[in-house]
N, C-alpha and C. Protein backbone atom coordinates (compact mmCIF):
# COMPACT_ATOMS: atom_id res chain seq x y z
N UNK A 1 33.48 -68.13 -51.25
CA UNK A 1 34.27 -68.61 -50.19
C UNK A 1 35.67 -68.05 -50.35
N UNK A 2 35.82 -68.10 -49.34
CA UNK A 2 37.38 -67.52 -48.97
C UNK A 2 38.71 -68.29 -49.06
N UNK A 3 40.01 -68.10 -49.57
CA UNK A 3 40.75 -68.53 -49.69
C UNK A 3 41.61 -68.70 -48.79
N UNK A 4 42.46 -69.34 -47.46
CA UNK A 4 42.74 -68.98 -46.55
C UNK A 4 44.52 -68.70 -47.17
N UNK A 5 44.90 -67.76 -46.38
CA UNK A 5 46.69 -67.16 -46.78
C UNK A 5 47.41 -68.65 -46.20
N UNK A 6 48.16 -68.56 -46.99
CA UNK A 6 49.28 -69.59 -46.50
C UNK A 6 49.78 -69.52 -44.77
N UNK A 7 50.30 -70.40 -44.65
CA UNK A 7 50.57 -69.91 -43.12
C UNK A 7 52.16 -68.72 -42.79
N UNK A 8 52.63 -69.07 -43.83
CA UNK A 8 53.82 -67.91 -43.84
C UNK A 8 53.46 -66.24 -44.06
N UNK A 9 52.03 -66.40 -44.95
CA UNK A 9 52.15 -64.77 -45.08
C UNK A 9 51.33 -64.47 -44.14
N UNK A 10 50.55 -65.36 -43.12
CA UNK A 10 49.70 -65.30 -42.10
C UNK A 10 50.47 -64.46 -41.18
N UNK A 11 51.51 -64.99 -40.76
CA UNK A 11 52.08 -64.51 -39.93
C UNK A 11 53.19 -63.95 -40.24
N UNK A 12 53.49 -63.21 -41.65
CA UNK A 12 54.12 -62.13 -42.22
C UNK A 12 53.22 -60.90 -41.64
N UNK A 13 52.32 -61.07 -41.46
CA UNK A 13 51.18 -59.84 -41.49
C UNK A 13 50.71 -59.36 -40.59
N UNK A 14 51.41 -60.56 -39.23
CA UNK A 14 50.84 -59.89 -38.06
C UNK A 14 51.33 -59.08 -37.25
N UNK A 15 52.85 -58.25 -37.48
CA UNK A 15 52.78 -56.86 -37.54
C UNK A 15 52.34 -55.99 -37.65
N UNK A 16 51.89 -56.15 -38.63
CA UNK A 16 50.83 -54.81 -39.55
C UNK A 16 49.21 -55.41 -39.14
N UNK A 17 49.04 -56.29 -38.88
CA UNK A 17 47.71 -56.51 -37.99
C UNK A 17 47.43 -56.01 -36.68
N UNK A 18 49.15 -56.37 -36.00
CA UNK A 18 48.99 -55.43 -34.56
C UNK A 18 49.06 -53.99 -34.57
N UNK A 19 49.56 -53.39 -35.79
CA UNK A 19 49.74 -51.69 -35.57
C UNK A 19 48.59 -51.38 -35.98
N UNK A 20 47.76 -52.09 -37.19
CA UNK A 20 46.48 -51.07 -37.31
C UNK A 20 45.56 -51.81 -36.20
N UNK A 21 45.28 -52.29 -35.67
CA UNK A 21 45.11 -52.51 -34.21
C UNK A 21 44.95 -51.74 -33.14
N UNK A 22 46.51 -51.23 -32.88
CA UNK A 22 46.73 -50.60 -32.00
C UNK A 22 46.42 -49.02 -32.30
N UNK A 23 46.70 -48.72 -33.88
CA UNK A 23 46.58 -47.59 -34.41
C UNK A 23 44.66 -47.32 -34.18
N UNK A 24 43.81 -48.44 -34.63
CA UNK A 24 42.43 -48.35 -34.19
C UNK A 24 41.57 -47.75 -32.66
N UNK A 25 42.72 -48.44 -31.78
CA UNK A 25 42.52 -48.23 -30.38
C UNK A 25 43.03 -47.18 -29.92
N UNK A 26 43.90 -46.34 -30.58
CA UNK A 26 44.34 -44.91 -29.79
C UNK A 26 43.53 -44.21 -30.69
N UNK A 27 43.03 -44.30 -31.77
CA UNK A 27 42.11 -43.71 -32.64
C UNK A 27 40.84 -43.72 -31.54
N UNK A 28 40.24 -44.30 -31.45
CA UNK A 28 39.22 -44.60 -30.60
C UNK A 28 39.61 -44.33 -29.15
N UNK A 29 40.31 -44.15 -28.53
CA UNK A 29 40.37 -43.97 -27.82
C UNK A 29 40.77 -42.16 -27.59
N UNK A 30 41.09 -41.89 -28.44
CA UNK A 30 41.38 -40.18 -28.60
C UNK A 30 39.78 -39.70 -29.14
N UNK A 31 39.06 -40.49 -29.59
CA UNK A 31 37.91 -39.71 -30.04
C UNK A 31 36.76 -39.89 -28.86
N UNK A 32 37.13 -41.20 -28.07
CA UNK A 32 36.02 -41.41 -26.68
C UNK A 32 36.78 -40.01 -25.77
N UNK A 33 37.99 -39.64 -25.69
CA UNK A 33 38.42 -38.44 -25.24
C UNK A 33 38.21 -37.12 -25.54
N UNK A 34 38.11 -37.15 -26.66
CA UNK A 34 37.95 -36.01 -26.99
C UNK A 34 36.04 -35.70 -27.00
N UNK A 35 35.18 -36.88 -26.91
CA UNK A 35 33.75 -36.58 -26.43
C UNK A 35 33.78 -36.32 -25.68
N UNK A 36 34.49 -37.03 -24.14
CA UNK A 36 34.60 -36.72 -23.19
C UNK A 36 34.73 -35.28 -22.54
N UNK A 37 35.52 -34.74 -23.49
CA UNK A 37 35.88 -33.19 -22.86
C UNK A 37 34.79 -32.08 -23.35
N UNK A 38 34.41 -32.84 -25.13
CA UNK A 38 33.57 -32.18 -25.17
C UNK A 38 31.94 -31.71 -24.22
N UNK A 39 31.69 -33.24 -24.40
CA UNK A 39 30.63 -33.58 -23.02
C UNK A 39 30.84 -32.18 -21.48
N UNK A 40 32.15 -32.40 -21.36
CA UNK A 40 32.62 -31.73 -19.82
C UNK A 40 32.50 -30.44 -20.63
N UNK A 41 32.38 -29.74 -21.30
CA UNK A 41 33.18 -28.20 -21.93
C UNK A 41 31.24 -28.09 -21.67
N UNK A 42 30.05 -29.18 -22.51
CA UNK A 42 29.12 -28.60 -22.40
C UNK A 42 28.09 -28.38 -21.17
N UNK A 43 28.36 -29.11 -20.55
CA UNK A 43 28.08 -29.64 -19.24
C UNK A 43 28.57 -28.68 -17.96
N UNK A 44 29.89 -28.04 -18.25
CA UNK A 44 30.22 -26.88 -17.45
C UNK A 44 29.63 -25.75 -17.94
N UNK A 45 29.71 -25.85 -19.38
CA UNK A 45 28.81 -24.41 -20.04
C UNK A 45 27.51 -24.47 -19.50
N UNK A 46 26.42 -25.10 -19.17
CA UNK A 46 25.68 -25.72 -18.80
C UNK A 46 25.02 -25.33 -17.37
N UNK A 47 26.12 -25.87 -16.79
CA UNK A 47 26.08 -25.22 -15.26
C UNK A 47 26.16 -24.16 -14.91
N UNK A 48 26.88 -23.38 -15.66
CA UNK A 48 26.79 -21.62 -15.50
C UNK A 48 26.01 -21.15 -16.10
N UNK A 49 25.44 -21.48 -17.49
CA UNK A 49 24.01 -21.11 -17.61
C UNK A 49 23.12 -20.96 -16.94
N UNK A 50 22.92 -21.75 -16.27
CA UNK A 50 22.03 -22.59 -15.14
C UNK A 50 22.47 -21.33 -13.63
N UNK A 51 23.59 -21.32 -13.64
CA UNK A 51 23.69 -20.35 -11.89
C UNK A 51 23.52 -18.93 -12.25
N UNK A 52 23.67 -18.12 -13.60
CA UNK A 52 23.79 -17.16 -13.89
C UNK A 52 21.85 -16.84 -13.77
N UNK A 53 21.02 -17.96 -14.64
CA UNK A 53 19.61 -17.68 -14.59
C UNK A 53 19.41 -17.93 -13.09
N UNK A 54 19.76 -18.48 -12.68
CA UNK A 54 19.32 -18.99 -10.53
C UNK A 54 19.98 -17.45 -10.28
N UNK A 55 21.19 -16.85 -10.56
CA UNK A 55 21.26 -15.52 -9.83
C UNK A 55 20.13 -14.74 -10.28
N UNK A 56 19.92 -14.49 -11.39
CA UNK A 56 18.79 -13.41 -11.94
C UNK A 56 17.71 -13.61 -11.92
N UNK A 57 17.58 -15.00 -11.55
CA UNK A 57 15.96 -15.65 -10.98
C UNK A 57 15.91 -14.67 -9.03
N UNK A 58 17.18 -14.91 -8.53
CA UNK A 58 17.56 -14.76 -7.22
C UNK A 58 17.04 -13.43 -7.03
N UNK A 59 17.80 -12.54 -8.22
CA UNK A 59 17.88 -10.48 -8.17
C UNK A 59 16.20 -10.22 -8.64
N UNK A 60 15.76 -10.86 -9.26
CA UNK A 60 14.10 -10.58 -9.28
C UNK A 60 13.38 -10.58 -8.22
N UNK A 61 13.43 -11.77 -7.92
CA UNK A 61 12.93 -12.21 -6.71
C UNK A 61 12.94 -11.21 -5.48
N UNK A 62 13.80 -10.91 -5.18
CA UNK A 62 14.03 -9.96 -4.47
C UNK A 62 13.82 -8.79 -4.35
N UNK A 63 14.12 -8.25 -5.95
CA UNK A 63 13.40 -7.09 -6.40
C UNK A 63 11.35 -6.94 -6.27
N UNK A 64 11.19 -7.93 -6.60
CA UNK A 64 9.69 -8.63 -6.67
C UNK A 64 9.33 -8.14 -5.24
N UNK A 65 9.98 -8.79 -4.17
CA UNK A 65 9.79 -8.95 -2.82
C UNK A 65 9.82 -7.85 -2.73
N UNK A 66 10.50 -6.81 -2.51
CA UNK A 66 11.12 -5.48 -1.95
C UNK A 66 9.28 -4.78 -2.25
N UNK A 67 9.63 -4.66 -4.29
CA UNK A 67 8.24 -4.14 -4.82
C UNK A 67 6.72 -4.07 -3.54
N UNK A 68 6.60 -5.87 -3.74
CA UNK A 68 5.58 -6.18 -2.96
C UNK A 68 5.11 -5.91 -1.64
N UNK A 69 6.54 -5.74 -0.59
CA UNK A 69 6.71 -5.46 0.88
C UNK A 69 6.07 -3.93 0.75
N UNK A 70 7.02 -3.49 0.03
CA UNK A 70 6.61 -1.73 -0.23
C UNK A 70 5.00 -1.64 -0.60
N UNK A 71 4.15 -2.06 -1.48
CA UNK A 71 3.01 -1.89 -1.41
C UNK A 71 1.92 -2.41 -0.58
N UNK A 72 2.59 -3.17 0.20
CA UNK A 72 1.78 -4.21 1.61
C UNK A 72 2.09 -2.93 2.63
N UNK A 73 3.74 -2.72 2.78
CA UNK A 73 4.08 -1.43 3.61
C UNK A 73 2.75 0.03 3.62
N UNK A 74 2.48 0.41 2.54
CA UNK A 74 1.96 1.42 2.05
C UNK A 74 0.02 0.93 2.53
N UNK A 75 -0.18 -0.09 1.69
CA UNK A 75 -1.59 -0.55 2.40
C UNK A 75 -1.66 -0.29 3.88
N UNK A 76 -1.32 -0.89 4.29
CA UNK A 76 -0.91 -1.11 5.89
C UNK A 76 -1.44 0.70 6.64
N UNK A 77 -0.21 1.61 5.97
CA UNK A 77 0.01 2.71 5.99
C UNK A 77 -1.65 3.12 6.18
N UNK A 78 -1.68 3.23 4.91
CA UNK A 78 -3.13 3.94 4.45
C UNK A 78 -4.29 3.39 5.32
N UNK A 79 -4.74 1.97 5.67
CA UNK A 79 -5.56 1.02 6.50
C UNK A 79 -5.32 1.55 7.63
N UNK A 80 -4.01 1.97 8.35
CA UNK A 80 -3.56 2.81 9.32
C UNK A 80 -4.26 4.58 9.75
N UNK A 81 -4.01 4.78 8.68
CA UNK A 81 -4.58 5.95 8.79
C UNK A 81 -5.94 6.59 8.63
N UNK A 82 -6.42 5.62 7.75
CA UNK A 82 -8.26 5.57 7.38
C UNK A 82 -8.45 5.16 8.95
N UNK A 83 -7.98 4.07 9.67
CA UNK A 83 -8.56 4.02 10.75
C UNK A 83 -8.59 5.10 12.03
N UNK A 84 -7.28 5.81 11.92
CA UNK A 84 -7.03 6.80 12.84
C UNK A 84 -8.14 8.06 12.35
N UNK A 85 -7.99 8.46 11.07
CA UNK A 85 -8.92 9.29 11.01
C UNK A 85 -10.67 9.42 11.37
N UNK A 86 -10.96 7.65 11.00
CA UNK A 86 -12.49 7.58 11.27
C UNK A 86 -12.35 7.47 12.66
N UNK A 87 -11.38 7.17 13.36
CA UNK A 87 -11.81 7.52 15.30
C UNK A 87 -11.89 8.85 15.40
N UNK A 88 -11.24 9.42 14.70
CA UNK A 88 -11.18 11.26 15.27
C UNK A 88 -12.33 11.55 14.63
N UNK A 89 -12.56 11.23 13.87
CA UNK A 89 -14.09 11.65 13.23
C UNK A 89 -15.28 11.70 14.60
N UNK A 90 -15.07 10.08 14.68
CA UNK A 90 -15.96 9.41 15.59
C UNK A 90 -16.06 10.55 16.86
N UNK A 91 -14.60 11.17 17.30
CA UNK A 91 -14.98 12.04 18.31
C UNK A 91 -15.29 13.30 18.36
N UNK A 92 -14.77 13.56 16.89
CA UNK A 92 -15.48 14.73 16.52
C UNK A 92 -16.85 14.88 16.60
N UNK A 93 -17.51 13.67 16.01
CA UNK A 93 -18.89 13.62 15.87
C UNK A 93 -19.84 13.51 17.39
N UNK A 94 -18.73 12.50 18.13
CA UNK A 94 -19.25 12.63 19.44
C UNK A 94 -19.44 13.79 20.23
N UNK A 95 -18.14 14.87 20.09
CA UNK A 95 -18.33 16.63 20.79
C UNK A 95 -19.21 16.72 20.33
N UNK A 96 -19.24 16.98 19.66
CA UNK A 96 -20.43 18.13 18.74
C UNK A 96 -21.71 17.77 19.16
N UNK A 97 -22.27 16.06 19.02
CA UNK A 97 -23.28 15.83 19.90
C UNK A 97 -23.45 16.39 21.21
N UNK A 98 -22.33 16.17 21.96
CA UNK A 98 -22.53 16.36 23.37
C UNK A 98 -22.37 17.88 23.56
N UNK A 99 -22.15 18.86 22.59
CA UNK A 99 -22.44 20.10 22.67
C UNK A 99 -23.66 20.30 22.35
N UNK A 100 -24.42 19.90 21.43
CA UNK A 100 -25.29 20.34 21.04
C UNK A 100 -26.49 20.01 21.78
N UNK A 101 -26.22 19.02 22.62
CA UNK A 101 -27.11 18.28 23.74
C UNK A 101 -27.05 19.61 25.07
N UNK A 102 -25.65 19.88 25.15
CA UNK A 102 -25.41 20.49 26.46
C UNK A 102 -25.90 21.95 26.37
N UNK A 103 -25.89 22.49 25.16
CA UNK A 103 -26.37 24.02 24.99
C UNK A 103 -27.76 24.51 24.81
N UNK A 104 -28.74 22.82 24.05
CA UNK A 104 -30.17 22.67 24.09
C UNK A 104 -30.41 22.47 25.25
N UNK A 105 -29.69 22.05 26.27
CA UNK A 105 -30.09 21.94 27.88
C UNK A 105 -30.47 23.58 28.54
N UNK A 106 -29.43 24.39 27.88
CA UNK A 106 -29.64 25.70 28.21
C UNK A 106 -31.01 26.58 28.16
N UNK A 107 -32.21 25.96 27.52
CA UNK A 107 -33.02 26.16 27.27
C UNK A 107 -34.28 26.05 28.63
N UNK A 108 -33.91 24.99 29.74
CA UNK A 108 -34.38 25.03 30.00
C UNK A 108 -34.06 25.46 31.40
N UNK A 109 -33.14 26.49 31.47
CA UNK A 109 -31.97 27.10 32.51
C UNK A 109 -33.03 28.80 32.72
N UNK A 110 -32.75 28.50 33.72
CA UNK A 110 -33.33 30.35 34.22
C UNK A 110 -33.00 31.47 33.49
N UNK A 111 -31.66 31.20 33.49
CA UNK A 111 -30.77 32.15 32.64
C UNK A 111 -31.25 32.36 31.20
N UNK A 112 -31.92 31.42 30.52
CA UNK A 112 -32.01 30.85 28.92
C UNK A 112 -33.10 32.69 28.73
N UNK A 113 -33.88 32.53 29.29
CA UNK A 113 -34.72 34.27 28.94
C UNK A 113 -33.61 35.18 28.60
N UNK A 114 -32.67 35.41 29.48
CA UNK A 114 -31.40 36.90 29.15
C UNK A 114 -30.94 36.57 28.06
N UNK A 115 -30.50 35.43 27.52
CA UNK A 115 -29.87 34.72 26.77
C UNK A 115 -30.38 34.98 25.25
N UNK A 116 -31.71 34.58 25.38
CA UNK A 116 -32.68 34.56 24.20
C UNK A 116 -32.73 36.18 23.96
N UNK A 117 -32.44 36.96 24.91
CA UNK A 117 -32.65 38.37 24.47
C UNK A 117 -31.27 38.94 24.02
N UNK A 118 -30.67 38.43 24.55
CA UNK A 118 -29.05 38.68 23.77
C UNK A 118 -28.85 38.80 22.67
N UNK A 119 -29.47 37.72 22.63
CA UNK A 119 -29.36 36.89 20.95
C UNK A 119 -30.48 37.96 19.87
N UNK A 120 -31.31 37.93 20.43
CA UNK A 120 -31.87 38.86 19.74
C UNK A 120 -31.88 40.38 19.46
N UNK A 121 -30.94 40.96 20.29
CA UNK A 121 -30.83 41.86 20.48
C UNK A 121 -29.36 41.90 19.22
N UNK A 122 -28.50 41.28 19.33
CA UNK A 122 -27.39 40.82 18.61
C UNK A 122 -27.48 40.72 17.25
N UNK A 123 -28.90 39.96 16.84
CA UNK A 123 -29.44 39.81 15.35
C UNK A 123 -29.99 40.78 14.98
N UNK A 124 -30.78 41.80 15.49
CA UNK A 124 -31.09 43.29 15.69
C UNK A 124 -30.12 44.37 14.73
N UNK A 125 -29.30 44.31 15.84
CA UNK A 125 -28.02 45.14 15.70
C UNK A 125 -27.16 44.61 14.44
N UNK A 126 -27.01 43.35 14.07
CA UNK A 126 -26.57 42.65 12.84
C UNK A 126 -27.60 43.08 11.52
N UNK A 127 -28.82 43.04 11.48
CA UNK A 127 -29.85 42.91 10.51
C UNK A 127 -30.44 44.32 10.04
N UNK A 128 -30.22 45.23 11.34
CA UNK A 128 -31.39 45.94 11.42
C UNK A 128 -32.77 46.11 12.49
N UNK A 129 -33.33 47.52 12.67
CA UNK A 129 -34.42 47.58 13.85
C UNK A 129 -35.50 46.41 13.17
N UNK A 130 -35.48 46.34 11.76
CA UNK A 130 -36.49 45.53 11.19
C UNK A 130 -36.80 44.53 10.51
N UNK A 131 -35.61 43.55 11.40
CA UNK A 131 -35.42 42.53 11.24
C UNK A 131 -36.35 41.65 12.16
N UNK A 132 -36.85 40.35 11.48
CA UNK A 132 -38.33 39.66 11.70
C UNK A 132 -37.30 38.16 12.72
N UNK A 133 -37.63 37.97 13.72
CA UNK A 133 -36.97 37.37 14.74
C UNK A 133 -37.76 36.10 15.41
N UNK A 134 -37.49 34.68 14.94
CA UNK A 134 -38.36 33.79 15.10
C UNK A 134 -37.10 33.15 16.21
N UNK A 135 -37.82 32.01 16.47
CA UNK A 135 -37.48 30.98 17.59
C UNK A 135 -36.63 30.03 16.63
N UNK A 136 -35.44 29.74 17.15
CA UNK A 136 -34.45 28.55 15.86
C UNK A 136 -35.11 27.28 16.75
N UNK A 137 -35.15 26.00 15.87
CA UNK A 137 -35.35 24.60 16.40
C UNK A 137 -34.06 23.88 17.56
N UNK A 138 -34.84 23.89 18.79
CA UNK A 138 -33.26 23.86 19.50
C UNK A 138 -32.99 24.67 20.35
N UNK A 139 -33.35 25.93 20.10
CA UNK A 139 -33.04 27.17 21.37
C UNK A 139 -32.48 28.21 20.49
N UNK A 140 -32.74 29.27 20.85
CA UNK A 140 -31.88 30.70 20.23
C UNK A 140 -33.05 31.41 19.54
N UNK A 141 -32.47 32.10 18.44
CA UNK A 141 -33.20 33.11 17.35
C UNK A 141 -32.46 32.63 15.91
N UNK A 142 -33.18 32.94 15.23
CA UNK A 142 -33.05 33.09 13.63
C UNK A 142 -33.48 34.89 13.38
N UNK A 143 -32.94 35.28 12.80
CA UNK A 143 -33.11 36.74 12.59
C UNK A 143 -32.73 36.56 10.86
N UNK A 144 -33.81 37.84 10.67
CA UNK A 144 -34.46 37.19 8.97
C UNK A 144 -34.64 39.14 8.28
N UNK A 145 -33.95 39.99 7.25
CA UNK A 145 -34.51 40.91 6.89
C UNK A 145 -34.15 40.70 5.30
N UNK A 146 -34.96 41.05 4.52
CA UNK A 146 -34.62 41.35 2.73
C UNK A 146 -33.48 41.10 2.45
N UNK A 147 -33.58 39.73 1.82
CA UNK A 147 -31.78 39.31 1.36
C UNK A 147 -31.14 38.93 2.61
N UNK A 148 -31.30 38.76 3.89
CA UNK A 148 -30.40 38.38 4.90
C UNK A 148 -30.78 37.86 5.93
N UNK A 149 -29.55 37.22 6.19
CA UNK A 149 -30.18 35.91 7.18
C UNK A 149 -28.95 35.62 8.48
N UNK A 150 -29.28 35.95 9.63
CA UNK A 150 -28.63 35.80 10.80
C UNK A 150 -28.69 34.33 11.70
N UNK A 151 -28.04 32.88 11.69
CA UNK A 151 -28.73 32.30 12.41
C UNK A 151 -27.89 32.22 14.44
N UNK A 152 -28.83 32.67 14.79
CA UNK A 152 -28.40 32.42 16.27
C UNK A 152 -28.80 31.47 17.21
N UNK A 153 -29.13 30.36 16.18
CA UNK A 153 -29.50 29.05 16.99
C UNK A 153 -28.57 28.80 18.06
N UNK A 154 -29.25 28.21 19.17
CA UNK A 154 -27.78 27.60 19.94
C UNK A 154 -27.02 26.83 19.52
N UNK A 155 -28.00 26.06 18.47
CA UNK A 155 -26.82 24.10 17.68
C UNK A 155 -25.75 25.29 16.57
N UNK A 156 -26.50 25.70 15.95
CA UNK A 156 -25.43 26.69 15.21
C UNK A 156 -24.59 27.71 15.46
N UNK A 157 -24.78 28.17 16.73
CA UNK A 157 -23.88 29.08 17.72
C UNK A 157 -22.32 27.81 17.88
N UNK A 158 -23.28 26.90 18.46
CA UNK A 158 -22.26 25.51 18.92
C UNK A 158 -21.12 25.39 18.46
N UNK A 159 -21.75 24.97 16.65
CA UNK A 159 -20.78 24.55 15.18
C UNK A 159 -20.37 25.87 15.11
N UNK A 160 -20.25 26.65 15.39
CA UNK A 160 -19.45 27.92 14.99
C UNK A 160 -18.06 27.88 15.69
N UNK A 161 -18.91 27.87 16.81
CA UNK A 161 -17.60 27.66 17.98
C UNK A 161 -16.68 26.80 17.77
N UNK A 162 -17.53 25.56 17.73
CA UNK A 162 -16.24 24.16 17.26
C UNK A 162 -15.35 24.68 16.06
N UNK A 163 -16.09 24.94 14.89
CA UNK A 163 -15.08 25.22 13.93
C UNK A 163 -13.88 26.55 13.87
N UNK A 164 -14.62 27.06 15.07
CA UNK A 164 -13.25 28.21 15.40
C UNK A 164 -11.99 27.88 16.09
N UNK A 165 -12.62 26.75 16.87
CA UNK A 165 -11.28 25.94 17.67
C UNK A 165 -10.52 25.01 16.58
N UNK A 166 -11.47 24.51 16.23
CA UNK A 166 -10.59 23.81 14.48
C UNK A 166 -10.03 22.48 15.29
N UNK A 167 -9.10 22.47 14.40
CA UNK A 167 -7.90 21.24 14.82
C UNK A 167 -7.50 21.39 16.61
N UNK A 168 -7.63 22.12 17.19
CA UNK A 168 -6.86 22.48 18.44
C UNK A 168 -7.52 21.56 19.30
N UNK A 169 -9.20 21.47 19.25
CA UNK A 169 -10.18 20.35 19.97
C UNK A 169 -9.55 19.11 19.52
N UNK A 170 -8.63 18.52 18.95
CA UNK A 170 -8.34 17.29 18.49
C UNK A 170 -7.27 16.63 20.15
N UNK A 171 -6.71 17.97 20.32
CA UNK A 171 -5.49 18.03 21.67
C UNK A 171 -7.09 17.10 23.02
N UNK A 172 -8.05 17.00 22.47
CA UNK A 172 -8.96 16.71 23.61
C UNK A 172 -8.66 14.62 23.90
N UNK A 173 -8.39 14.28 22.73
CA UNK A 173 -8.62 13.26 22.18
C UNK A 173 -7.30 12.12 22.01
N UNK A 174 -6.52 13.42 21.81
CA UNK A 174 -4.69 12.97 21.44
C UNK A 174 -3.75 12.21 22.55
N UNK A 175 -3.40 11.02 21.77
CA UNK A 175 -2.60 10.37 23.16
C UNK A 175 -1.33 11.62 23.97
């Protein structure tokens, strides 16, 4: 148990009771301050951490996007052009039918006799007097001597023709 101070040095002392007191409370109160700022110093550090990764999250992103647009761009492209090409195909494939339809028609033309002798006369003169001269499937001649071979079909007369016009038959087709 405790002895209690007289009442004189009781209140001898309460000077020095109020300064370390007061000395306690600016103590404490400079160190709740000085968390305080610390707190704010990390907390702003913090936040710019934070906007610097949101910008470079931002510049990816974008970069990402650009990347991605460009290879959607390019698909697109290519899906574009596979399609344009298989129509020109398509009409390529369609002439050529409708030539090869229209020149086997020739066969059954008055004219088709002079024709057939043309032709043979042509593979003749290409081959030789002794060159062996059959009927091609289709209309025309095939002309045939040792090692060589003439065909004067009409379907292959046709494809000759087409491929001499080349690209230029495309102008048939072209917007």
């Amino acid at each position: 148990m405790r002895t209690p101070l007289p009442v004189a040095s009781a209140t001898a002392l309460d000077p020095v009771r109020t300064r370390l007191l007061q000395d306690a409370r600016a103590d404490a109160e400079a160190l709740v301050t000085a968390a305080d700022q610390d707190a704010e110093a990390v907390r702003a550090d913090a936040e710019s951490r934070a906007a610097e990764i949101l910008a470079e999250a931002r510049r990816q992103g974008a970069t990402d996007a650009r990347t991605v647009q460009a290879a959607v761009r390019a698909r697109a492209r290519r899906a574009a052009r596979a399609g344009e090409l298989a129509a020109r195909r398509e009409c390529w494939e369609e002439l050529r039918r409708q030539v090869a339809q229209g020149v086997g028609e020739l066969r059954d033309t008055p004219a088709y006799p002079r024709l057939r002798a043309r032709l043979t006369t042509h593979a003749r003169h290409v081959l030789g007097a002794d060159a062996r001269i059959t009927e091609a499937l289709g209309g025309g001649v095939i002309g045939e001597s040792p090692g060589r071979r003439i065909d004067c079909g009409l379907a292959a007369l046709a494809d000759r023709a087409l491929d001499r016009i080349g690209t230029e038959v495309e102008e048939l087709w072209a917007p």
